[in-house]
Protein backbone atom coordinates (compact mmCIF):
# COMPACT_ATOMS: atom_id res chain seq x y z
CA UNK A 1 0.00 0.00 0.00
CA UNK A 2 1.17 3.54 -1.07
CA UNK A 3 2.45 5.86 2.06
CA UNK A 4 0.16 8.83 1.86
CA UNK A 5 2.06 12.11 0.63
CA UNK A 6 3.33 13.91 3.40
CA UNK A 7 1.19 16.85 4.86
CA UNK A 8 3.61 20.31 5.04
CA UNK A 9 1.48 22.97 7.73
CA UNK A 10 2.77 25.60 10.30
CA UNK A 11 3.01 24.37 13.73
CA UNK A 12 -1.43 26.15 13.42
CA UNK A 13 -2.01 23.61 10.78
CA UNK A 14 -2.43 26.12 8.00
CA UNK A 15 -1.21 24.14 4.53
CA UNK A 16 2.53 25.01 3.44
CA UNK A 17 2.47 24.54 -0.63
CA UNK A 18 5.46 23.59 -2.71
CA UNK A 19 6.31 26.51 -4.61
CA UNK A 20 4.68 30.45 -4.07
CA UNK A 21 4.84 32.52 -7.12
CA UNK A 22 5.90 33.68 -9.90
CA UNK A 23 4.66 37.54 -9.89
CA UNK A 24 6.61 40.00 -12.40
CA UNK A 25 10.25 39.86 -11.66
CA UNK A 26 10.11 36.61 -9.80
CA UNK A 27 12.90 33.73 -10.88
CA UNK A 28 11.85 30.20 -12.34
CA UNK A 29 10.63 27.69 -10.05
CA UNK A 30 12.84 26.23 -7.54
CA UNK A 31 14.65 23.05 -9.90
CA UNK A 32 14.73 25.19 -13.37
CA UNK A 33 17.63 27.16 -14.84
CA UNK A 34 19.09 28.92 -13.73
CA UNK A 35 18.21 27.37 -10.36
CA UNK A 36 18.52 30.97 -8.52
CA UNK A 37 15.18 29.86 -6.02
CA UNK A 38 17.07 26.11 -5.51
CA UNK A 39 18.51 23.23 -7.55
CA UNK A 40 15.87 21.17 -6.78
CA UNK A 41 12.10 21.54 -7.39
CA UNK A 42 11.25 20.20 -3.48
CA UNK A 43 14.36 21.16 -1.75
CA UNK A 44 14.39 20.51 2.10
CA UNK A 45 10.82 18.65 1.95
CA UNK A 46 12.76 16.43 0.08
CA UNK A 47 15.87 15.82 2.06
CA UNK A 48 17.23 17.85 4.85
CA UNK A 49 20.33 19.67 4.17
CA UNK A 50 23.47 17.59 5.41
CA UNK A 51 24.48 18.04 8.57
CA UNK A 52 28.46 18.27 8.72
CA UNK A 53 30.40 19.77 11.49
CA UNK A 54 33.66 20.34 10.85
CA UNK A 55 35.66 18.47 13.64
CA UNK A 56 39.28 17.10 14.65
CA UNK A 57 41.80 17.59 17.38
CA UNK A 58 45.37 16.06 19.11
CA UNK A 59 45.54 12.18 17.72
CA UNK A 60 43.28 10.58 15.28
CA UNK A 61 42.20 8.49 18.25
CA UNK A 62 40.64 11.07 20.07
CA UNK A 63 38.60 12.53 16.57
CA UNK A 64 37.91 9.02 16.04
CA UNK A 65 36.40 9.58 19.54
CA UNK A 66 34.76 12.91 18.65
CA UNK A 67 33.45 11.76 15.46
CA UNK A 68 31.20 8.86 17.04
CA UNK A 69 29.95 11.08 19.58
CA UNK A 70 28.36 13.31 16.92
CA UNK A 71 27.18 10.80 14.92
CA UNK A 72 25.46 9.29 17.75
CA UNK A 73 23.89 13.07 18.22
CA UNK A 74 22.25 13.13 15.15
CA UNK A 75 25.02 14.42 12.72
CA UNK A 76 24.54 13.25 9.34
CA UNK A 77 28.31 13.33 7.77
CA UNK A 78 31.15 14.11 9.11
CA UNK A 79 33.99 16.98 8.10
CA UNK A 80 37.79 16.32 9.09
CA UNK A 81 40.09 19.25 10.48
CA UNK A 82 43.34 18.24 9.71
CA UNK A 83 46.42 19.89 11.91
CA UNK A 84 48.59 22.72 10.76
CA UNK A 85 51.35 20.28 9.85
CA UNK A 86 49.36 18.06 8.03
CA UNK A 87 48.27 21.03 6.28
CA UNK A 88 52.03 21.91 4.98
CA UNK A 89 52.73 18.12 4.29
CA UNK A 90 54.91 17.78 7.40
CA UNK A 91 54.74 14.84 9.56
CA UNK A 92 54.41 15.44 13.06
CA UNK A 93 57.94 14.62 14.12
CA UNK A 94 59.48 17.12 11.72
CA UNK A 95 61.36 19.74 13.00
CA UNK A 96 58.69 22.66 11.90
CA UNK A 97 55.80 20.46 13.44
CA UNK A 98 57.08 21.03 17.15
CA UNK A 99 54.13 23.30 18.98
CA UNK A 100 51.51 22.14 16.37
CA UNK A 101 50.96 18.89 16.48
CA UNK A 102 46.97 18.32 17.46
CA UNK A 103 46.25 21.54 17.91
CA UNK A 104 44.34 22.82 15.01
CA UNK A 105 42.74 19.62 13.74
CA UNK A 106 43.71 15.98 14.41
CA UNK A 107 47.23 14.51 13.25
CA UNK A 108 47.68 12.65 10.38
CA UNK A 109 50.99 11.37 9.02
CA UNK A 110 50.14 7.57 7.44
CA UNK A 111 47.74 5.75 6.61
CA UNK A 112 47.66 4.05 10.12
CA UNK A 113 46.34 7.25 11.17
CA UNK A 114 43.78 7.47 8.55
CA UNK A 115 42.81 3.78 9.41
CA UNK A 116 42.58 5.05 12.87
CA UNK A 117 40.58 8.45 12.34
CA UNK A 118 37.60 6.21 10.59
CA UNK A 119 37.69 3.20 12.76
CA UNK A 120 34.47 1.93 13.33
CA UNK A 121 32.97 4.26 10.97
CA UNK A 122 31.26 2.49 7.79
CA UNK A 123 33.25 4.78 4.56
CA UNK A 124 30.56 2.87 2.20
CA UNK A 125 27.25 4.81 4.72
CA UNK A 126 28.87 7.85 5.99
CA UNK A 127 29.91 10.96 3.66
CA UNK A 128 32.84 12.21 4.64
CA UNK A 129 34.59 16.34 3.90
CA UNK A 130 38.15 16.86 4.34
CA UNK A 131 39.71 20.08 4.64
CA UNK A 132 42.94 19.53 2.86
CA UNK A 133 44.52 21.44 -0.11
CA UNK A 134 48.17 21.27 -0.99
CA UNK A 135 48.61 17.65 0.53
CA UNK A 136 44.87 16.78 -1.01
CA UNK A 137 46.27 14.39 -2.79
CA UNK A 138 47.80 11.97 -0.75
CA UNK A 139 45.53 12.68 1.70
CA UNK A 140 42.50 11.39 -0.58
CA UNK A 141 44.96 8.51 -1.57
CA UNK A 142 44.81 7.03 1.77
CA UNK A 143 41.21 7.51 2.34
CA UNK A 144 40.60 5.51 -0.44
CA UNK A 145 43.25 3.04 0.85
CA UNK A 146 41.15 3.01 4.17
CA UNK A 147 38.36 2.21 2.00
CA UNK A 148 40.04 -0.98 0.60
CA UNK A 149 40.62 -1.99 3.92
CA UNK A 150 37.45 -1.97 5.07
CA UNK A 151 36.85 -3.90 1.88
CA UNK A 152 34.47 -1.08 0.74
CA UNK A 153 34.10 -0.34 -3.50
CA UNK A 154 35.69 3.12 -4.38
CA UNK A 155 32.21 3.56 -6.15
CA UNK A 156 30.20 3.31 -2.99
CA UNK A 157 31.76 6.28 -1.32
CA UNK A 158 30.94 9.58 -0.91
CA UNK A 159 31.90 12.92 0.33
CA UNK A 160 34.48 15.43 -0.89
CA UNK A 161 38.06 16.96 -0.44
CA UNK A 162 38.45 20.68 -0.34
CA UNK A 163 41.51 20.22 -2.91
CA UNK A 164 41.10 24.07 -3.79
CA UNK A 165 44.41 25.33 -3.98
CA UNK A 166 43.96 28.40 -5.86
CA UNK A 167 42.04 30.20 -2.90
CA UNK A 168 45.40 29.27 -0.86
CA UNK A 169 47.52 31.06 -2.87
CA UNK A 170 44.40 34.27 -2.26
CA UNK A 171 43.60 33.82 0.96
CA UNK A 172 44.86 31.22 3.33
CA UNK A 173 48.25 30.71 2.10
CA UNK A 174 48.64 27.17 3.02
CA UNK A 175 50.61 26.22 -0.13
CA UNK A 176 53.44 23.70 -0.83
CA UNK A 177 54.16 23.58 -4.76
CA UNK A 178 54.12 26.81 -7.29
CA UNK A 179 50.73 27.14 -8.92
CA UNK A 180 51.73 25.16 -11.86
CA UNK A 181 52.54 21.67 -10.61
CA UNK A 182 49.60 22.37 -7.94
CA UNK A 183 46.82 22.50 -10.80
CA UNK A 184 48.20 19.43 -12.59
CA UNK A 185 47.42 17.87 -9.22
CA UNK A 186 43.96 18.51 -8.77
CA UNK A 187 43.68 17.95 -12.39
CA UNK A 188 45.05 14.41 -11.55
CA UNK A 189 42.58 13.67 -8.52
CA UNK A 190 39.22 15.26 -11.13
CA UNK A 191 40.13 13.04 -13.57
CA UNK A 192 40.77 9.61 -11.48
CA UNK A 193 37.48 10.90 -9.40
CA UNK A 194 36.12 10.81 -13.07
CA UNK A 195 37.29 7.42 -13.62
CA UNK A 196 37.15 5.59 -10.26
CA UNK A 197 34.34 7.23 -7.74
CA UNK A 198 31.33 8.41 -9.18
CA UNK A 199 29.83 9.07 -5.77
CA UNK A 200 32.68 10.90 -4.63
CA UNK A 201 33.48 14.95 -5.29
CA UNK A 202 36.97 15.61 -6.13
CA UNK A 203 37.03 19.21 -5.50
CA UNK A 204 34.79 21.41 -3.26
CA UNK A 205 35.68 25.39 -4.69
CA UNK A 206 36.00 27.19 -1.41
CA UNK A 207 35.08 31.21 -0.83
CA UNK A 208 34.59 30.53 2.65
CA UNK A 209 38.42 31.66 3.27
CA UNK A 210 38.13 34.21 1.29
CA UNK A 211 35.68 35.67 3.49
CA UNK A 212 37.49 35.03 6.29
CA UNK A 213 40.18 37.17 4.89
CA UNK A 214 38.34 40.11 4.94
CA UNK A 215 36.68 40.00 1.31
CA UNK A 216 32.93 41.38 0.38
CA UNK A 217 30.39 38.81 -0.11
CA UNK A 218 30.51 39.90 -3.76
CA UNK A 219 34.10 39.19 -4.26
CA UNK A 220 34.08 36.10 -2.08
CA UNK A 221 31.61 34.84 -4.88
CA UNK A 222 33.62 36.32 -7.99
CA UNK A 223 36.87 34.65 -6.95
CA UNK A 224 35.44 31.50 -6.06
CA UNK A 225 33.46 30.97 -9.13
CA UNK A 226 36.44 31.91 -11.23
CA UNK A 227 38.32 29.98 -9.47
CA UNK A 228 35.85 27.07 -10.63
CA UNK A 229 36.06 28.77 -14.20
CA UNK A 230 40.06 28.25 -13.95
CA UNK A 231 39.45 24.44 -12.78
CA UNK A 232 37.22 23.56 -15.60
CA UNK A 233 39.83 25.18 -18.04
CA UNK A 234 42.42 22.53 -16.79
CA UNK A 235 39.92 19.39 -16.90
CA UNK A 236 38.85 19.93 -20.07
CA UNK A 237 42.90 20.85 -21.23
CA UNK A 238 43.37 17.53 -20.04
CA UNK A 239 40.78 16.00 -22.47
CA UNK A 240 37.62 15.12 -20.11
CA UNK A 241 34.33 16.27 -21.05
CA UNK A 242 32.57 18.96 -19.47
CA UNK A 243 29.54 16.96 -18.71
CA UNK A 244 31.87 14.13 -17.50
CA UNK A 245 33.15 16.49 -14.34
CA UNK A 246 30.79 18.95 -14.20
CA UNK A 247 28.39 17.46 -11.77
CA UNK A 248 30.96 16.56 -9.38
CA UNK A 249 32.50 20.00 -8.52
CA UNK A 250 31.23 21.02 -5.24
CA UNK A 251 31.13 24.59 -3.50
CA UNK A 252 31.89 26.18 -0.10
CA UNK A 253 30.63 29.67 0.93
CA UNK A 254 30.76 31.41 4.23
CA UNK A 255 27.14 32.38 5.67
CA UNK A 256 28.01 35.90 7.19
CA UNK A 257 26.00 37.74 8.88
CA UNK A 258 24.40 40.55 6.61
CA UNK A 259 21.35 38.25 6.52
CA UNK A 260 19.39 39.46 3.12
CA UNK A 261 23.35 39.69 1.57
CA UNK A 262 24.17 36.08 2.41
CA UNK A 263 21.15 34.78 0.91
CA UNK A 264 20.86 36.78 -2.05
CA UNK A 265 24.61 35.79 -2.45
CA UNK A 266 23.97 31.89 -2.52
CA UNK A 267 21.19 32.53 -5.18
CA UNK A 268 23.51 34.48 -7.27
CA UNK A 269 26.03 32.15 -7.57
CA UNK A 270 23.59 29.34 -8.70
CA UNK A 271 22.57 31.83 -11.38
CA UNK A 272 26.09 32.83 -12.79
CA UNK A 273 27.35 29.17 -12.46
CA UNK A 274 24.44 27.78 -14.26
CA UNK A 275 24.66 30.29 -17.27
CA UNK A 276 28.51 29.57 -17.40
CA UNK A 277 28.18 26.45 -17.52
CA UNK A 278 25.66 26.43 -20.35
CA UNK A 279 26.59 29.16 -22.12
CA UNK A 280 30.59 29.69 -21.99
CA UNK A 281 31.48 25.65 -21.71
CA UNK A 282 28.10 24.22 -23.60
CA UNK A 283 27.54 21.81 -20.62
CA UNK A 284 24.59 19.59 -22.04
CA UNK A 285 22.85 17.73 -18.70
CA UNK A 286 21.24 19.40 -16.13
CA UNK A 287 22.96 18.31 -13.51
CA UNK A 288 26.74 20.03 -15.10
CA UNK A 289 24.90 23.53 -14.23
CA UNK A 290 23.43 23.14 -10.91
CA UNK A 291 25.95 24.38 -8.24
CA UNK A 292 25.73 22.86 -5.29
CA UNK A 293 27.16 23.71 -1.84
CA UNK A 294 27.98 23.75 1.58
CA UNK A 295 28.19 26.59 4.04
CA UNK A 296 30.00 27.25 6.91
CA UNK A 297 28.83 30.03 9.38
CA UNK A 298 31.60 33.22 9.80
CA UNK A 299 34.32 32.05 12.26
CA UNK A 300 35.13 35.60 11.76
CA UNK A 301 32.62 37.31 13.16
CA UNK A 302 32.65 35.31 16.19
CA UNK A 303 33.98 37.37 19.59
CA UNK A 304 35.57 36.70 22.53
CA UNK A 305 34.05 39.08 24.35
CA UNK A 306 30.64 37.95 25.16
CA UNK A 307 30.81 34.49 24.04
CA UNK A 308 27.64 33.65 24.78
CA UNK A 309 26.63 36.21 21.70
CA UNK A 310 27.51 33.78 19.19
CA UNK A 311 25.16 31.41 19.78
CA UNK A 312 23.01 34.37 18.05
CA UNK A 313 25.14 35.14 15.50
CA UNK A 314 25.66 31.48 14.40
CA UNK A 315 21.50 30.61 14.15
CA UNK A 316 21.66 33.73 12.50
CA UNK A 317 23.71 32.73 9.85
CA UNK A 318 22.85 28.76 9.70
CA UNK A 319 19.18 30.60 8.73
CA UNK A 320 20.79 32.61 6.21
CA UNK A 321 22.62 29.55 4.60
CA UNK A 322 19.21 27.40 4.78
CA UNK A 323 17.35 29.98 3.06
CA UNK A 324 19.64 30.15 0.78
CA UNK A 325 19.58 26.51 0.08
CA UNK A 326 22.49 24.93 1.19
CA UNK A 327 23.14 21.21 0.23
CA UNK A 328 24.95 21.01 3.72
CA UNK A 329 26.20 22.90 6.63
CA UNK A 330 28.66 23.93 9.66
CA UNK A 331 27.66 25.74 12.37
CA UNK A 332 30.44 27.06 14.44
CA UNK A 333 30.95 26.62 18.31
CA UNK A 334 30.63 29.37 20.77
CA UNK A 335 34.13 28.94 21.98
CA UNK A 336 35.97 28.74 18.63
CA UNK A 337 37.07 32.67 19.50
CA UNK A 338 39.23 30.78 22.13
CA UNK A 339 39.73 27.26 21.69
CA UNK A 340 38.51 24.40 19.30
CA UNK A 341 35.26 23.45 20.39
CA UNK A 342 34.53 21.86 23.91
CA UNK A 343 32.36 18.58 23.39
CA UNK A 344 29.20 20.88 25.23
CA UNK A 345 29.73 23.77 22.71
CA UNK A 346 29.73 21.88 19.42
CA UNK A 347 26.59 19.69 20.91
CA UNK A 348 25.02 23.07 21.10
CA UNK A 349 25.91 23.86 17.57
CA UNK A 350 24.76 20.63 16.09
CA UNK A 351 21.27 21.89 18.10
CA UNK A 352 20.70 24.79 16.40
CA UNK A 353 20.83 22.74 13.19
CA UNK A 354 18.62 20.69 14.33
CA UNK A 355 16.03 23.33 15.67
CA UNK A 356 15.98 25.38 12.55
CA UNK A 357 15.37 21.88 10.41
CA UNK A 358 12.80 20.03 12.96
CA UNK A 359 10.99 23.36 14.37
CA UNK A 360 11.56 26.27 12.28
CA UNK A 361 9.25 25.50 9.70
CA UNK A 362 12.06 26.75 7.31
CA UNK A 363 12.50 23.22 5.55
CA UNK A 364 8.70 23.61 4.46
CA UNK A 365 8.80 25.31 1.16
CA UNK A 366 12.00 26.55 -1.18
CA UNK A 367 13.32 30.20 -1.19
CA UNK A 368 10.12 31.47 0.82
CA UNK A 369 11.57 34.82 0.99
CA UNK A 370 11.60 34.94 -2.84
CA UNK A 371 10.17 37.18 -5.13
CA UNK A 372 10.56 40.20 -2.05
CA UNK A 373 12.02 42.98 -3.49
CA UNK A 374 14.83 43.51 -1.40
CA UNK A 375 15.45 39.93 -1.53
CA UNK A 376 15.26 40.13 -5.83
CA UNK A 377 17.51 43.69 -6.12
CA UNK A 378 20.13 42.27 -4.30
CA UNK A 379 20.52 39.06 -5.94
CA UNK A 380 20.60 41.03 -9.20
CA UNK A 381 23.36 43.58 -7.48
CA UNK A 382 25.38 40.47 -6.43
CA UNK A 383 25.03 38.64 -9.58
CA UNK A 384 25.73 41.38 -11.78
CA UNK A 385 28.68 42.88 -9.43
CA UNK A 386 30.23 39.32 -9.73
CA UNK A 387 30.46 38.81 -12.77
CA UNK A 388 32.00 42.57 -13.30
CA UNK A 389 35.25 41.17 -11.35
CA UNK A 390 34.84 37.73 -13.77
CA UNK A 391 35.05 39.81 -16.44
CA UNK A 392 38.23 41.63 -15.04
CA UNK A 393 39.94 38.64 -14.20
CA UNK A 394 39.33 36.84 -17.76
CA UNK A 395 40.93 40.28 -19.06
CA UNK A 396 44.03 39.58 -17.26
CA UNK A 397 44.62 35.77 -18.72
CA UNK A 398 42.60 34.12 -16.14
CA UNK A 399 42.83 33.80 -12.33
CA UNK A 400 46.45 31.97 -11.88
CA UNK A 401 47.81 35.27 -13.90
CA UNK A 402 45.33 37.60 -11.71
CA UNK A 403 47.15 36.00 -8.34
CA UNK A 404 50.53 36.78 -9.78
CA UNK A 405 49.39 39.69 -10.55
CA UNK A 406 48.53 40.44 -6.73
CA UNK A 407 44.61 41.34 -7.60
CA UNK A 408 42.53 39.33 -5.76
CA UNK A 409 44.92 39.90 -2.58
CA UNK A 410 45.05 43.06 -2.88
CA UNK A 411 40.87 43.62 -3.05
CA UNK A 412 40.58 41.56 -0.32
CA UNK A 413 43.06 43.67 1.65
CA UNK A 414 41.21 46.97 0.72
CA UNK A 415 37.73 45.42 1.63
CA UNK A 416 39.15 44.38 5.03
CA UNK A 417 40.47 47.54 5.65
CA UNK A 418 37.84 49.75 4.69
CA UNK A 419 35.32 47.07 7.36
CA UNK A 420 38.08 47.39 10.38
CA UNK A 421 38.11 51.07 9.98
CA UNK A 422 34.06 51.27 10.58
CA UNK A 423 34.75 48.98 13.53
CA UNK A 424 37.37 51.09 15.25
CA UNK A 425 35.37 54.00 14.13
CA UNK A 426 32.14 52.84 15.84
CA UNK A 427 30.59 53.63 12.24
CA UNK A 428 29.67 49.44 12.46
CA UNK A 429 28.41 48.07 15.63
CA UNK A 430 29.83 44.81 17.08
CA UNK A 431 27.99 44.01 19.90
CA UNK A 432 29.69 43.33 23.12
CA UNK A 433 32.98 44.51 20.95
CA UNK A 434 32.77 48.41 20.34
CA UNK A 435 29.05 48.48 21.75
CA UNK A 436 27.48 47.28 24.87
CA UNK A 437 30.45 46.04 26.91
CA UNK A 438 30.28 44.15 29.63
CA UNK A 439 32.31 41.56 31.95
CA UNK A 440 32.76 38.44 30.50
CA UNK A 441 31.71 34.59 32.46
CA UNK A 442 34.37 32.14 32.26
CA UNK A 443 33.41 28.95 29.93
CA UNK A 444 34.83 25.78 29.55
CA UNK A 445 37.35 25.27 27.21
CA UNK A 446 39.20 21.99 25.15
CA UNK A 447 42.76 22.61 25.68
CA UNK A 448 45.38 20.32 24.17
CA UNK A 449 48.75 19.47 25.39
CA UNK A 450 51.78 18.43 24.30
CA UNK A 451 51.22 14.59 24.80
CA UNK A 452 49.09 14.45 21.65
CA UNK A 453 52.87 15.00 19.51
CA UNK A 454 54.51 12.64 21.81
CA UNK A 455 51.97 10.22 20.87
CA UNK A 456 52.33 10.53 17.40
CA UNK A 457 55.79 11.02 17.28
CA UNK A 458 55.99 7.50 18.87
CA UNK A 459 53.82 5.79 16.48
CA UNK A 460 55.90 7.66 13.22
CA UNK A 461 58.91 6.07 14.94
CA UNK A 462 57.74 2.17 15.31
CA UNK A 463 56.01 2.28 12.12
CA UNK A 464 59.17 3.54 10.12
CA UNK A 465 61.04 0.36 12.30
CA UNK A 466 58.03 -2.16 11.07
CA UNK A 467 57.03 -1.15 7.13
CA UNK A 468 59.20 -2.79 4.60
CA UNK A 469 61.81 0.68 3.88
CA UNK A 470 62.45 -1.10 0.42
CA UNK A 471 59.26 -1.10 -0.72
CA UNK A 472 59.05 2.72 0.62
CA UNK A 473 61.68 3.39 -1.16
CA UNK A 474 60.65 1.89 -4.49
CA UNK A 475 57.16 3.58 -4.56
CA UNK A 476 58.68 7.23 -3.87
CA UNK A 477 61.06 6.82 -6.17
CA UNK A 478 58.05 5.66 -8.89
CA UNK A 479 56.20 8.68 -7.82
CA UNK A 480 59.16 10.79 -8.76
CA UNK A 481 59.49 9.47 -12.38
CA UNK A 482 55.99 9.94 -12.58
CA UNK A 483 55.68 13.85 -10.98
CA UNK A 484 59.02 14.52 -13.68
CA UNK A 485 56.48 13.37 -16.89
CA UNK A 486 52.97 13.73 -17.31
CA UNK A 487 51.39 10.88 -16.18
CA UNK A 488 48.28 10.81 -13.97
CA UNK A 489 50.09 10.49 -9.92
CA UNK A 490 47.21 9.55 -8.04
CA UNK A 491 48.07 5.84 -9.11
CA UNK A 492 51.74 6.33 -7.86
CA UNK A 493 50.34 8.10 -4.52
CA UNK A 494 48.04 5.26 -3.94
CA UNK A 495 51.12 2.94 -4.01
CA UNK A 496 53.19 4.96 -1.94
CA UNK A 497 50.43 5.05 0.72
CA UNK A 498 49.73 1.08 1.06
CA UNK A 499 53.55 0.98 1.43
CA UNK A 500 52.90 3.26 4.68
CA UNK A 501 55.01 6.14 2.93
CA UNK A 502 54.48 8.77 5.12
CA UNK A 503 52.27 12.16 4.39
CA UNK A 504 55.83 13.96 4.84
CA UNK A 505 58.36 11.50 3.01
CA UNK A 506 55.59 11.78 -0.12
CA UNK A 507 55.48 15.76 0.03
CA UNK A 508 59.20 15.56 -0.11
CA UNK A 509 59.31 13.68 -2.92
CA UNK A 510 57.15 15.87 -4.65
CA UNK A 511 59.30 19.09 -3.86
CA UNK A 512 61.91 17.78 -5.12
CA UNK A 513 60.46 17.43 -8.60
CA UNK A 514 58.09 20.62 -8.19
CA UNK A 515 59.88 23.29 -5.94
CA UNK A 516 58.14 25.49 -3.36
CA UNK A 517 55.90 28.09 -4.12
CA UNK A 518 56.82 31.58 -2.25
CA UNK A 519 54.51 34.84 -2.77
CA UNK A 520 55.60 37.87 -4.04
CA UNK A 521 54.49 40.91 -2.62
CA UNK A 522 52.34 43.47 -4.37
CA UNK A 523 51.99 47.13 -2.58
């Protein structure tokens, strides 16, 4: 017997319909091009956005930890902070590792700790984000290793790894290799995505550092969706199809606090990247020109003083992001101005997830605030504004020239200026900041110590004593030959991980064919 349809009302019982509109000026449907109102016609009565806090800390045993606690809280897929050395491609016994080991996100030097960091946790019913850029890479080569292991098929997976280098060399400068050798690698890991995990998103395009930077909302979206432009340049280069790729290149924007910005921002970019993608690369299916995304609320705007405010501010946002149609989402701790989150403050995060998707009512209908006419100006403003600085950028050769260049630093230095001046000013309020002061309430804080680095330190050690060196040896030496030609390396980084190469010993091998990248300064 057929379930009966399911009934969506306010918490009164008055009827919520599918779809309100169209009036003059009002965008297609939620689910047709250019997908401004939402890429899909039902959109949270459907399925609930994902939800994915971003979590790790000290060993992989502890995330490991971490990462079953939130699942058994009602988080739907999980989103992996790697360290600051794991970052750089340092193990966590090198010399420039000492005072960071653990601290930023959890450790992760081999594949044991990767085999570690998911133990007990399905890869083939859990999808799984990892922050990672420069080292993306290898670090996606022994996921997929841990995969094997758990004897689960590559084309079962899901999830994504950031893998956007270009906003590094913009915004967060976490950066290895020069820009060169670093596109040819996330070239490599689109195209063996392409080949080997259909579930699984190679690349998620992130503006969400570029707003932490200091950028506008409308150049956060420019410069990540030319950033996508410069991707798809490179894939297709290397011979795939745009309809091949397409679908699987993933977005990640920062839900700030203007509230009516941030939304009309997310609808924006669905616009522009649908009418690129039709228009300027003749993508043929649907599904090449629907962006998807995930958001992050603005560890930015968070305060120390008064921490208690961003509880506010984060709900604030997470509604923003919703409304705006997210495909999944962060929410960010109330501590995170002090400390990586405390196991009470990111419970109370996951919460106000859960609140706005279970009680809200805002998962009842698509874009509800559409067709308002500050809602519709603005998303015209951003869209148009955005594709101004596209057009700039494509003037200049594209966006690896515009970096060299210095423009999309320098913009982002100007905007972040021009916003700390109105703070110190008083022109902008921060509450709590420049604005109603008051004296602060201690709150409980995760602190972590130096006996997360002696840990791993100790497990680098007896693994190097253990692993068969010769076999090391041979597979670094094969990724070498291959980094010097053209060949495709994730093969050769998938050896060198089952040989428990190490996430340092690989990266070395690497700069020794590539070089190191170092910025030049534009005044």
């Amino acid at each position: 017997m057929k379930a009966a349809a399911r009934q969506f009302t306010t918490i009164s019982g008055v009827p919520i319909e599918a779809y309100y509109g169209p009036g003059a000026g009002i965008p297609n449907p939620p689910g047709e091009f250019p997908y401004t109102r939402g890429i899909h016609r039902d959109m949270y009565r459907g399925k609930l956005w994902t939800m994915r806090q971003f979590s790790g800390f000290a060993t992989p045993e502890e995330t490991n930890r971490r990462y079953l606690y939130l699942l058994e809280q009602g988080q739907t897929g999980l989103s992996v902070a790697f360290d600051l050395p794991t970052l750089m491609g340092y193990d966590a016994d090198h010399p420039l590792s000492a005072g960071e080991v653990g601290k930023c996100g959890a450790a992760v030097s081999s594949l044991e700790d990767m085999e570690i960091l998911f133990r007990g946790i399905p890869l083939g019913d859990v999808t799984v984000s990892m922050t990672i850029n420069s080292p993306a890479a290898v670090i996606w080569a022994m996921y997929l290793a841990v995969a094997e292991r758990q004897g689960v098929d590559w084309a079962r997976i899901s999830g994504t790894t950031q893998n956007d280098i270009l906003k590094e060399y913009i915004a967060q400068k976490e950066y290895i290799f020069p820009p060169e050798p670093s596109m040819r690698l996330v070239t490599d890991t689109i195209e063996f995505a392409t080949r080997h995990t259909p579930r699984f998103n190679p690349i998620s395009i992130s503006g969400y550092h570029i707003r932490e930077a200091g950028s506008t909302a409308v150049q956060e979206l420019a410069f990540t969706l030319r950033d996508g432009i410069e991707y798809v340049d490179w894939a297709l280069e290397r011979g795939l199809d745009i309809d091949e790729f397409a679908p699987r290149l993933s977005f990640f924007f920062n839900s700030h606090s203007d509230f009516f910005e941030e939304i009309a921002k997310f609808r924006a970019a669905r616009t522009i990247w649908a009418n690129t993608m039709r228009d300027r690369y003749g993508a043929r299916q649907e599904r090449s020109c629907k962006l998807r995304f995930h958001a992050q609320t603005a560890g930015c705007s968070l305060t120390w003083q008064q921490p208690y405010n961003n509880l506010v501010r984060t709900a604030l946002q997470a509604l923003a992001a919703v409304l705006g149609g997210a495909q999944s989402l962060h929410t960010n701790s109330l501590d995170e101005a002090y400390a990586l989150p405390s196991e009470q403050a990111v419970t109370l995060a996951l919460r106000t997830q859960q609140i706005l998707a279970y009680e809200s009512g805002v998962a009842n209908t698509p874009d509800p605030l559409g067709g308002g006419y500050l809602l519709e100006s603005l998303t015209q403003q951003t869209e148009a504004g955005a594709n101004e600085y596209i057009r700039r950028i494509d003037a200049m050769g594209g966006m690896i020239a515009a970096i060299e260049q210095g423009y999309p630093q320098s913009e982002i230095a100007a905007a972040s200026y021009r916003y700390q001046r109105e703070v110190e000013s008083g022109e902008r309020t921060i509450v709590g900041v420049n604005r109603f002061q008051s004296d602060d309430h201690p709150i409980e804080l995760l602190e972590i110590d130096e006996s997360a680095a002696r840990h791993q330190c100790e497990k680098l050690a007896r693994l190097r004593r253990e692993r068969d060196n010769q076999c090391v040896r041979k597979t670094l030496d094969n990724l070498k030959r291959a980094a010097e030609g053209a060949e495709n390396t994730m093969p050769f980084l998938l050896d060198a991980v089952r040989s428990y190469a190490t996430l340092g010993e690989i990266c070395e091998a690497m700069r020794t064919v590539f070089g190191t990248y170092q910025e030049t300064a534009h005044v």
